[in-house]
Protein backbone atom coordinates (compact mmCIF):
# COMPACT_ATOMS: atom_id res chain seq x y z
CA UNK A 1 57.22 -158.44 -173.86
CA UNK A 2 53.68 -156.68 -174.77
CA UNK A 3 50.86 -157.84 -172.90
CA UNK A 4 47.38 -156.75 -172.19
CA UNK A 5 46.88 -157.61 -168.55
CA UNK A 6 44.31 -156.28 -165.71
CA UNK A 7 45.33 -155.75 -161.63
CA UNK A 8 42.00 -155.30 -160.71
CA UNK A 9 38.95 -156.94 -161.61
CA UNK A 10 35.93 -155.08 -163.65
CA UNK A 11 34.56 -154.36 -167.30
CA UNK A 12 37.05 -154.25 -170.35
CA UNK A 13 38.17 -150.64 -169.20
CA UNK A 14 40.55 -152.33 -166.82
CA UNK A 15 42.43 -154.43 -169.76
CA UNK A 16 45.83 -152.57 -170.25
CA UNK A 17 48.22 -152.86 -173.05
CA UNK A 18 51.80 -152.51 -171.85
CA UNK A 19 55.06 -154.58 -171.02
CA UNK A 20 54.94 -157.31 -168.82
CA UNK A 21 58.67 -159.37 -167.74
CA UNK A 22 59.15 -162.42 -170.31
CA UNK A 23 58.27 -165.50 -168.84
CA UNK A 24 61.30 -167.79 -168.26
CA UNK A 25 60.97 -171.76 -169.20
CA UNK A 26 61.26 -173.61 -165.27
CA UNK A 27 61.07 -177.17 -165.01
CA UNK A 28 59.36 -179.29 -167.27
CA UNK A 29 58.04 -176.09 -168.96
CA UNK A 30 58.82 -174.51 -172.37
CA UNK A 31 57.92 -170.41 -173.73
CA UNK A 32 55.95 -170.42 -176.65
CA UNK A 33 55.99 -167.21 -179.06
CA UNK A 34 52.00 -166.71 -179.27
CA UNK A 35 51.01 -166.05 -183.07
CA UNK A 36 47.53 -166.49 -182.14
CA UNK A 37 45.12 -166.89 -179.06
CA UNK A 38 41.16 -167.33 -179.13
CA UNK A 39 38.83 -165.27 -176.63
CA UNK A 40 36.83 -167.20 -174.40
CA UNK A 41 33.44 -166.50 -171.96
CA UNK A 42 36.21 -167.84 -169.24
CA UNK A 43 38.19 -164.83 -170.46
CA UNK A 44 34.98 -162.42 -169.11
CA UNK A 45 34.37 -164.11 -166.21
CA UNK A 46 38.26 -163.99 -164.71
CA UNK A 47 38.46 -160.28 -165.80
CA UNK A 48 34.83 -159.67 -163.86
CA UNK A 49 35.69 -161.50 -160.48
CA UNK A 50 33.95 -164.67 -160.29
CA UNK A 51 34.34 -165.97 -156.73
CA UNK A 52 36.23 -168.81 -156.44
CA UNK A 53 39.12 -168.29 -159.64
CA UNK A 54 41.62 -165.86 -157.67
CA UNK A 55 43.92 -165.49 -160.92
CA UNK A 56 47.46 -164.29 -160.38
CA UNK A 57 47.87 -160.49 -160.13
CA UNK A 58 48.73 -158.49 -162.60
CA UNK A 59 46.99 -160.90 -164.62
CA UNK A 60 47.39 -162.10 -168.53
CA UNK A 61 43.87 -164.21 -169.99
CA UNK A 62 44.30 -166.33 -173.29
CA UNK A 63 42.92 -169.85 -173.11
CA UNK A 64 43.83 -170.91 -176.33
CA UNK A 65 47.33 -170.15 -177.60
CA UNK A 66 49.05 -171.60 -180.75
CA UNK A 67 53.05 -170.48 -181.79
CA UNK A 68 56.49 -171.65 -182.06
CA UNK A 69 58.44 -172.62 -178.89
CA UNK A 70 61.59 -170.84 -178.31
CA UNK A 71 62.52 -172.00 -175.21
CA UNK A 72 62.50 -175.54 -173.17
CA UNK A 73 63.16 -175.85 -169.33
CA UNK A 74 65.76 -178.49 -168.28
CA UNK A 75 63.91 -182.55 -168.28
CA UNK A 76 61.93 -181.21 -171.48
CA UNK A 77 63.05 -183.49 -174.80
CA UNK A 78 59.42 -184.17 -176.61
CA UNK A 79 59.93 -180.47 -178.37
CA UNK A 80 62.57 -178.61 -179.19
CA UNK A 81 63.20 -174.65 -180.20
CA UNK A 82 61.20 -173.94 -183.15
CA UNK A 83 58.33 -176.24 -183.42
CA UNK A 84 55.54 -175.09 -184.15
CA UNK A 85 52.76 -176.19 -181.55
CA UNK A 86 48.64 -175.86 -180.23
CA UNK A 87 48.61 -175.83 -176.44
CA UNK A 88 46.42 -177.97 -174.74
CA UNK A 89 44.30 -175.60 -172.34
CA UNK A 90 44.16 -178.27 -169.84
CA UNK A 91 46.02 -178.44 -166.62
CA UNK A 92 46.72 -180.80 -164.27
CA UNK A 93 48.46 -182.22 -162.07
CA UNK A 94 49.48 -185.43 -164.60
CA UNK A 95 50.52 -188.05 -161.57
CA UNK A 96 46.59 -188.80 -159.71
CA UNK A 97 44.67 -191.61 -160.90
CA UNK A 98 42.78 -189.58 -163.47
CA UNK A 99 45.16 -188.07 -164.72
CA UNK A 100 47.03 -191.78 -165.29
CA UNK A 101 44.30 -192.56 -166.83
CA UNK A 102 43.81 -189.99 -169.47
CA UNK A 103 41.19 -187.70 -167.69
CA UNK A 104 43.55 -185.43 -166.79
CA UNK A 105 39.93 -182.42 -167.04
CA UNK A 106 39.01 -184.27 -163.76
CA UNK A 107 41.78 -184.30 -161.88
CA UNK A 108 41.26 -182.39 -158.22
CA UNK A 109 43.96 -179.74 -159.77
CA UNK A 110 42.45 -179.29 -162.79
CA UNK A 111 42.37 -175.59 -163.96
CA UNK A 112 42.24 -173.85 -167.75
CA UNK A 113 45.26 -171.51 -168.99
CA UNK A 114 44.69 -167.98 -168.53
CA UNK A 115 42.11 -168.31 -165.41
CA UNK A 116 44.74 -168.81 -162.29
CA UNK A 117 48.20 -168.84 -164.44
CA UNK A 118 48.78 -165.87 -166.96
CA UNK A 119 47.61 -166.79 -170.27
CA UNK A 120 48.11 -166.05 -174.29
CA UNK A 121 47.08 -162.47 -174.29
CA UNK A 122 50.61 -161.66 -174.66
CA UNK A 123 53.85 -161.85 -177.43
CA UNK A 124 54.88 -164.78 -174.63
CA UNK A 125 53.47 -166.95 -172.95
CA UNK A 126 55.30 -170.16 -170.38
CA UNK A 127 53.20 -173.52 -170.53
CA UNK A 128 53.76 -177.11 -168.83
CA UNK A 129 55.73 -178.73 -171.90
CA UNK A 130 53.35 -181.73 -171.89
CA UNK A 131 50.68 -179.33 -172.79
CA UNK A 132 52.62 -178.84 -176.30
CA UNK A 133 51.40 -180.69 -178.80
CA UNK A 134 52.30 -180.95 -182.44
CA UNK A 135 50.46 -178.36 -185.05
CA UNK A 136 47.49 -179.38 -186.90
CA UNK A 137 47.92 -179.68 -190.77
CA UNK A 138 48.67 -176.67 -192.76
CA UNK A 139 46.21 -174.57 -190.55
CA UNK A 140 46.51 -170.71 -190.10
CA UNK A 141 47.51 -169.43 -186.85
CA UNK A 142 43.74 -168.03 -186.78
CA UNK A 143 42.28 -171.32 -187.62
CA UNK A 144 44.14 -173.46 -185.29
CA UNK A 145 43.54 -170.45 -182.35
CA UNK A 146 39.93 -171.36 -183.20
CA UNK A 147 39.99 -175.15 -181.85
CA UNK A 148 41.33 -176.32 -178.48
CA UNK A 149 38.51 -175.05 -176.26
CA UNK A 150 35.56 -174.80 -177.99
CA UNK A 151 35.58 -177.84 -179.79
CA UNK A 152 37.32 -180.00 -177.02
CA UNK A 153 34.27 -178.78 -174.69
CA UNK A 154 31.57 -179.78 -177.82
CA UNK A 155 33.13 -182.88 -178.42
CA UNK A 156 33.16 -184.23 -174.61
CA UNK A 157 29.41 -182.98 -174.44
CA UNK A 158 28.07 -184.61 -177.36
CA UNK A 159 30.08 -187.50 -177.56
CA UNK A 160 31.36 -188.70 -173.89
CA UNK A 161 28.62 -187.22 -171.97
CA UNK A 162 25.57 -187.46 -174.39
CA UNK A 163 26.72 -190.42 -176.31
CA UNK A 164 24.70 -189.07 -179.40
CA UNK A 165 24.08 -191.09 -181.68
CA UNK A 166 23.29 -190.89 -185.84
CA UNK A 167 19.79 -190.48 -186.86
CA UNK A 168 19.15 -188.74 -183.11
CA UNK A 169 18.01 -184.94 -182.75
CA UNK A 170 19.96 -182.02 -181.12
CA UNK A 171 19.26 -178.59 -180.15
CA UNK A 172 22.34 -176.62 -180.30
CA UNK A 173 21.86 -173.28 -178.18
CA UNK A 174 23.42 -170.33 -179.80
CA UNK A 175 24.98 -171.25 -183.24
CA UNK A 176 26.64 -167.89 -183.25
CA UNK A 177 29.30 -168.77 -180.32
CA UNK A 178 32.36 -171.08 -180.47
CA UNK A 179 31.43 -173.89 -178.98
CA UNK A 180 27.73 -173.57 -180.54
CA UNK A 181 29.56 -173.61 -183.90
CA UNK A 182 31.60 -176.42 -182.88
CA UNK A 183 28.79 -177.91 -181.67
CA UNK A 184 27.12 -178.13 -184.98
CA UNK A 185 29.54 -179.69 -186.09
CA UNK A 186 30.19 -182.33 -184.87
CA UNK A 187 26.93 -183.22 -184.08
CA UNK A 188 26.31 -183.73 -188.33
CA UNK A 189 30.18 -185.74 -188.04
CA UNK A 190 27.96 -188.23 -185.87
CA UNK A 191 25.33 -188.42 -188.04
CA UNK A 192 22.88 -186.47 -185.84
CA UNK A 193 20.12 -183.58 -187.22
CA UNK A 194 21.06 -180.58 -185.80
CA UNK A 195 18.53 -177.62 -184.86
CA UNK A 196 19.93 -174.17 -183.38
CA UNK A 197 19.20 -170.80 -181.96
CA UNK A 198 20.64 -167.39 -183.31
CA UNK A 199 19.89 -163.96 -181.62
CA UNK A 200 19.45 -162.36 -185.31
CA UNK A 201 18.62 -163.12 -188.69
CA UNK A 202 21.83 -162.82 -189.71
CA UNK A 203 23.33 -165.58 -188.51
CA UNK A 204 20.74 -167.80 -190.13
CA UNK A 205 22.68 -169.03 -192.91
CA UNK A 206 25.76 -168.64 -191.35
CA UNK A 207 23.88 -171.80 -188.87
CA UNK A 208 22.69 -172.97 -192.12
CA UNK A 209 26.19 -173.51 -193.92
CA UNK A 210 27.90 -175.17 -190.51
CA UNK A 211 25.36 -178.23 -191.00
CA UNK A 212 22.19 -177.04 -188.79
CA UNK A 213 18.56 -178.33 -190.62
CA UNK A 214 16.30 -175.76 -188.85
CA UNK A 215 17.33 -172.55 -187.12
CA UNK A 216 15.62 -170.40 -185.24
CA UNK A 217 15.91 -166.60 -183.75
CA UNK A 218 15.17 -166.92 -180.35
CA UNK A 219 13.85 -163.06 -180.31
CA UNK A 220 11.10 -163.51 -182.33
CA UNK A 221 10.59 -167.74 -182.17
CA UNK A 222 9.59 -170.05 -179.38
CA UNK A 223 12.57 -171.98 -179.72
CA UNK A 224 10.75 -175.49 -177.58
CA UNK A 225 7.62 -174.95 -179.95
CA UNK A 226 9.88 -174.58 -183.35
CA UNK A 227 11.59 -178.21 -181.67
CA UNK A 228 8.77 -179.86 -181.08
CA UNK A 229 6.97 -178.76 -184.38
CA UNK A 230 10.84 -180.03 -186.07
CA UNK A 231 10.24 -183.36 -184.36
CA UNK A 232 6.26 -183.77 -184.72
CA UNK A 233 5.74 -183.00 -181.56
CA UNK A 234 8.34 -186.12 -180.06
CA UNK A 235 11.24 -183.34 -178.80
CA UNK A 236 14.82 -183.55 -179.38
CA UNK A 237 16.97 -186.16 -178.13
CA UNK A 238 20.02 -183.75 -176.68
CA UNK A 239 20.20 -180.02 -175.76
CA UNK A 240 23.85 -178.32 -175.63
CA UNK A 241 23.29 -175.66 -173.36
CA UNK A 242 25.37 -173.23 -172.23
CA UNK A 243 23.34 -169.92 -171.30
CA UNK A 244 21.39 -170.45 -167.78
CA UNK A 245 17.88 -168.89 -166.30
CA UNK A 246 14.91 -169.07 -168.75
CA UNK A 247 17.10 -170.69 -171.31
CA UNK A 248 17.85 -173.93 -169.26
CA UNK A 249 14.73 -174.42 -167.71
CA UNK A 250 13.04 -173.94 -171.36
CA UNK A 251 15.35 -176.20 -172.84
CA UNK A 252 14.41 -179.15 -170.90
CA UNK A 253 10.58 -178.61 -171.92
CA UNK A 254 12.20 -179.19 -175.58
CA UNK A 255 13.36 -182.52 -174.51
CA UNK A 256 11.45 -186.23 -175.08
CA UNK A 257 11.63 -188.52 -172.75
CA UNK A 258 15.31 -190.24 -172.12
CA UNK A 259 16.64 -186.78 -173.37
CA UNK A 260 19.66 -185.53 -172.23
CA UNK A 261 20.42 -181.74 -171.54
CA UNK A 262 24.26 -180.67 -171.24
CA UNK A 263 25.52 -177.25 -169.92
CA UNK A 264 29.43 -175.98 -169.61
CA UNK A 265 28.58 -172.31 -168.66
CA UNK A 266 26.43 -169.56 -167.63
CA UNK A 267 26.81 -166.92 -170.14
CA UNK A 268 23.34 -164.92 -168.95
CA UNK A 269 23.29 -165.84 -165.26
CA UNK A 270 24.83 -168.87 -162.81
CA UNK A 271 21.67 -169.65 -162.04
CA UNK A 272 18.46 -171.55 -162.75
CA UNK A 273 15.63 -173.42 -161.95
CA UNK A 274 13.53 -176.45 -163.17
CA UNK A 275 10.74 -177.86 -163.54
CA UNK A 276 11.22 -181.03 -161.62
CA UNK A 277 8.19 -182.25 -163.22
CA UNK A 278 9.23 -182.81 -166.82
CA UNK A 279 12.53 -184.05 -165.04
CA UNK A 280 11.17 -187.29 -163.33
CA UNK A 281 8.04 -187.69 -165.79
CA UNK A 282 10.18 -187.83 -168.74
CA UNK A 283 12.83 -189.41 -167.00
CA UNK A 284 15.25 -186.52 -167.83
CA UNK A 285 19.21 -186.42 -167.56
CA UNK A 286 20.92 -183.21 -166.31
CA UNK A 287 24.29 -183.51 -167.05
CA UNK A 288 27.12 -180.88 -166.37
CA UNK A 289 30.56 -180.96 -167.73
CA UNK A 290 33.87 -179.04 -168.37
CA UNK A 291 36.24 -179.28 -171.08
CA UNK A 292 37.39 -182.67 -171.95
CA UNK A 293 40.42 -185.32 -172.11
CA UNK A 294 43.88 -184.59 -173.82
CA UNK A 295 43.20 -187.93 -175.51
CA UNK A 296 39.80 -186.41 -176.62
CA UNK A 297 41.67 -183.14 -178.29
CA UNK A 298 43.96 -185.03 -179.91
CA UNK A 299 41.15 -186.78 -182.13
CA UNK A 300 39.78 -183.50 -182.94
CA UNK A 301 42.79 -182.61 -183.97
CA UNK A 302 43.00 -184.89 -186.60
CA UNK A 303 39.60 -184.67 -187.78
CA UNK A 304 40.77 -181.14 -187.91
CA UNK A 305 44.18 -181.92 -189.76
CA UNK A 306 41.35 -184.13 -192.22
CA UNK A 307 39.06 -181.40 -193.15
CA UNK A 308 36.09 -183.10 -191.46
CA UNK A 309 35.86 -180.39 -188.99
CA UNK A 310 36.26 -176.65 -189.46
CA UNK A 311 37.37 -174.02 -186.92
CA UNK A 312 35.18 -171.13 -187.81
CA UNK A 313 37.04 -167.52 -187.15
CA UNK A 314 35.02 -164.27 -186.78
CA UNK A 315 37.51 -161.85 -186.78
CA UNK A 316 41.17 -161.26 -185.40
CA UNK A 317 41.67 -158.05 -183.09
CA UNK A 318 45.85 -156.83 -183.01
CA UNK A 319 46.58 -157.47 -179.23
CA UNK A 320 47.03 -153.66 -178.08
CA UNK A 321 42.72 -153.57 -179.79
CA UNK A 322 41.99 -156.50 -177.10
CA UNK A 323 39.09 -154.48 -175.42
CA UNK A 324 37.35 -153.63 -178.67
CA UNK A 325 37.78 -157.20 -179.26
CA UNK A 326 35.83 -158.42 -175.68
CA UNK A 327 33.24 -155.76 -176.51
CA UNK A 328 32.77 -157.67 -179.58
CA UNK A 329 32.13 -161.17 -177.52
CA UNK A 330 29.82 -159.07 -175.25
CA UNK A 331 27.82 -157.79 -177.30
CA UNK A 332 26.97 -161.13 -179.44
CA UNK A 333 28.32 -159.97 -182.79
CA UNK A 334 30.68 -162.63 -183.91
CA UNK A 335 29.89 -165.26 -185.48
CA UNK A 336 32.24 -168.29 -183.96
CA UNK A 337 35.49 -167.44 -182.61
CA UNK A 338 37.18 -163.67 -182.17
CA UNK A 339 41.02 -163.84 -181.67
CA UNK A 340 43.96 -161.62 -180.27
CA UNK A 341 46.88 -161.91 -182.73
CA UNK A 342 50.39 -160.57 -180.73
């Protein structure tokens, strides 16, 4: 099959396009034909070396793979050859307590497609069969490419871990990435007001037409004045944060008292630092999170399947044009999700 893989760990330079042996359907697994597969900042930080992820070598990335299935490993009957089918980016183990229980994101062998086991950068692509689940709606390969991680990860920060609630106020940072568009979102599904940050001016209507009531460019706006000047001077109720350094520390001072800040990543740096002041004064909560439950995705999905929530697709990149298309991440152009598309 064609691939783009890496065997050593760096900047896009070391993404190859070439053949790669086609994955064969083991156990309880089945080999899904990939007709589309999102890019993710997971994607950057596997290909870069973050300590601690130790993919397989030569490796394939791809989080987020939709397709047909054309082949099933023996004990597989819930899909056959020929469905059509989102995968569930989610692994586990599926027999610990938390995974019994439908939290299968915090099971102790939890890990994402595409960071330790080869991903959907690739014509193939072998999965756990469980992880199979049926298409949503009459979506295009693009569109449903555009859903299982971003908006999985939005959804269990806004909902399970912020419990936000209509009428409340949320500061969305970075309306321009996936899970900042997702965020969105959802956040108006719930009833919320939604205010956001964009690096240029023009992304402000793009913010504007996913649901967002203020925006703000961070590169020319104080984006905790511009919140508290939004809320007359109260703060906003949640933060979805997902940058690090100056950005989380200056996101809590954006916060009134009770307020929640979330963060799944570290796009700028893996570190920061607070203010503890403004976190025991206001009686802050700092709350971390990754991905979400398969029972989780599977509402999205059909909220998806209803219309009620949109992926939003920047552009699709042909797989052999896979660095221009991680250049494209890097260097903050798109505007919600960039794809790979076999």
């Amino acid at each position: 099959m064609k691939a783009v893989y890496f065997d050593r760990c760096g900047g896009p330079e070391v993404l190859r396009h070439g053949e790669r042996p086609d994955p064969v359907a083991r156990e309880g697994e089945a080999v899904v034909r990939v007709r589309a597969c999102g890019i993710n900042h997971l994607d950057l930080w596997v290909r870069a070396g973050l300590p601690g992820l130790e993919p397989e070598m030569p490796h394939i990335l791809g989080n987020d793979v939709v397709g047909e299935i054309v082949a099933v490993g023996p004990g597989v009957t819930h899909v056959t050859v020929g469905d059509r089918t989102l995968v569930n980016p989610a692994l586990s183990c599926g027999v610990c307590t938390a995974c019994a229980t439908g939290d299968n994101h915090l099971c102790r062998s939890y890990d994402v497609l595409g960071r330790r086991r080869n991903g959907g950068y690739a014509e193939l692509v072998s999965v756990p069969a469980v992880n199979c689940l049926p298409f949503p709606g009459s979506l295009s390969w693009e569109e449903a490419a555009a859903v299982p991680l971003v908006f999985l990860t939005a959804w269990h920060m806004l909902v399970t871990r912020a419990h936000v609630a209509p009428g409340e106020d949320v500061l969305v940072i970075g309306a321009g990435s996936g899970v900042g568009s997702a965020a969105i979102q959802i956040a108006r599904l719930i009833g919320a007001r939604v205010m956001t940050t964009v690096g240029s001016d023009d992304k402000i209507e793009f913010a504007k037409s996913l649901g967002a009531e203020r925006v703000v460019n961070y590169r020319t706006q104080d984006f905790v004045e511009e919140a508290k000047t939004w809320t007359a001077k109260r703060g906003v109720d949640v933060v979805i944060e997902h940058i690090g350094g100056e950005t989380l520390e200056r996101s809590t001072y954006a916060l009134t008292r009770l307020g929640t800040l979330v963060s799944i990543g570290s796009h700028d740096t893996h570190w920061g630092r607070l203010d503890l002041r403004h976190v025991y004064s206001k009686n802050l909560k700092i709350v971390g999170t990754n991905l979400g439950s398969i029972l989780e995705l599977r509402t999205i999905l059909d909220y998806v399947a209803d219309g009620r929530l949109k992926p939003v697709v920047d552009r699709a990149f042909p797989l052999k044009d896979a660095r221009a298309a991680v250049q494209h991440v890097l260097d903050r152009k798109n505007k919600g999700k960039v794809l790979v598309i076999p």
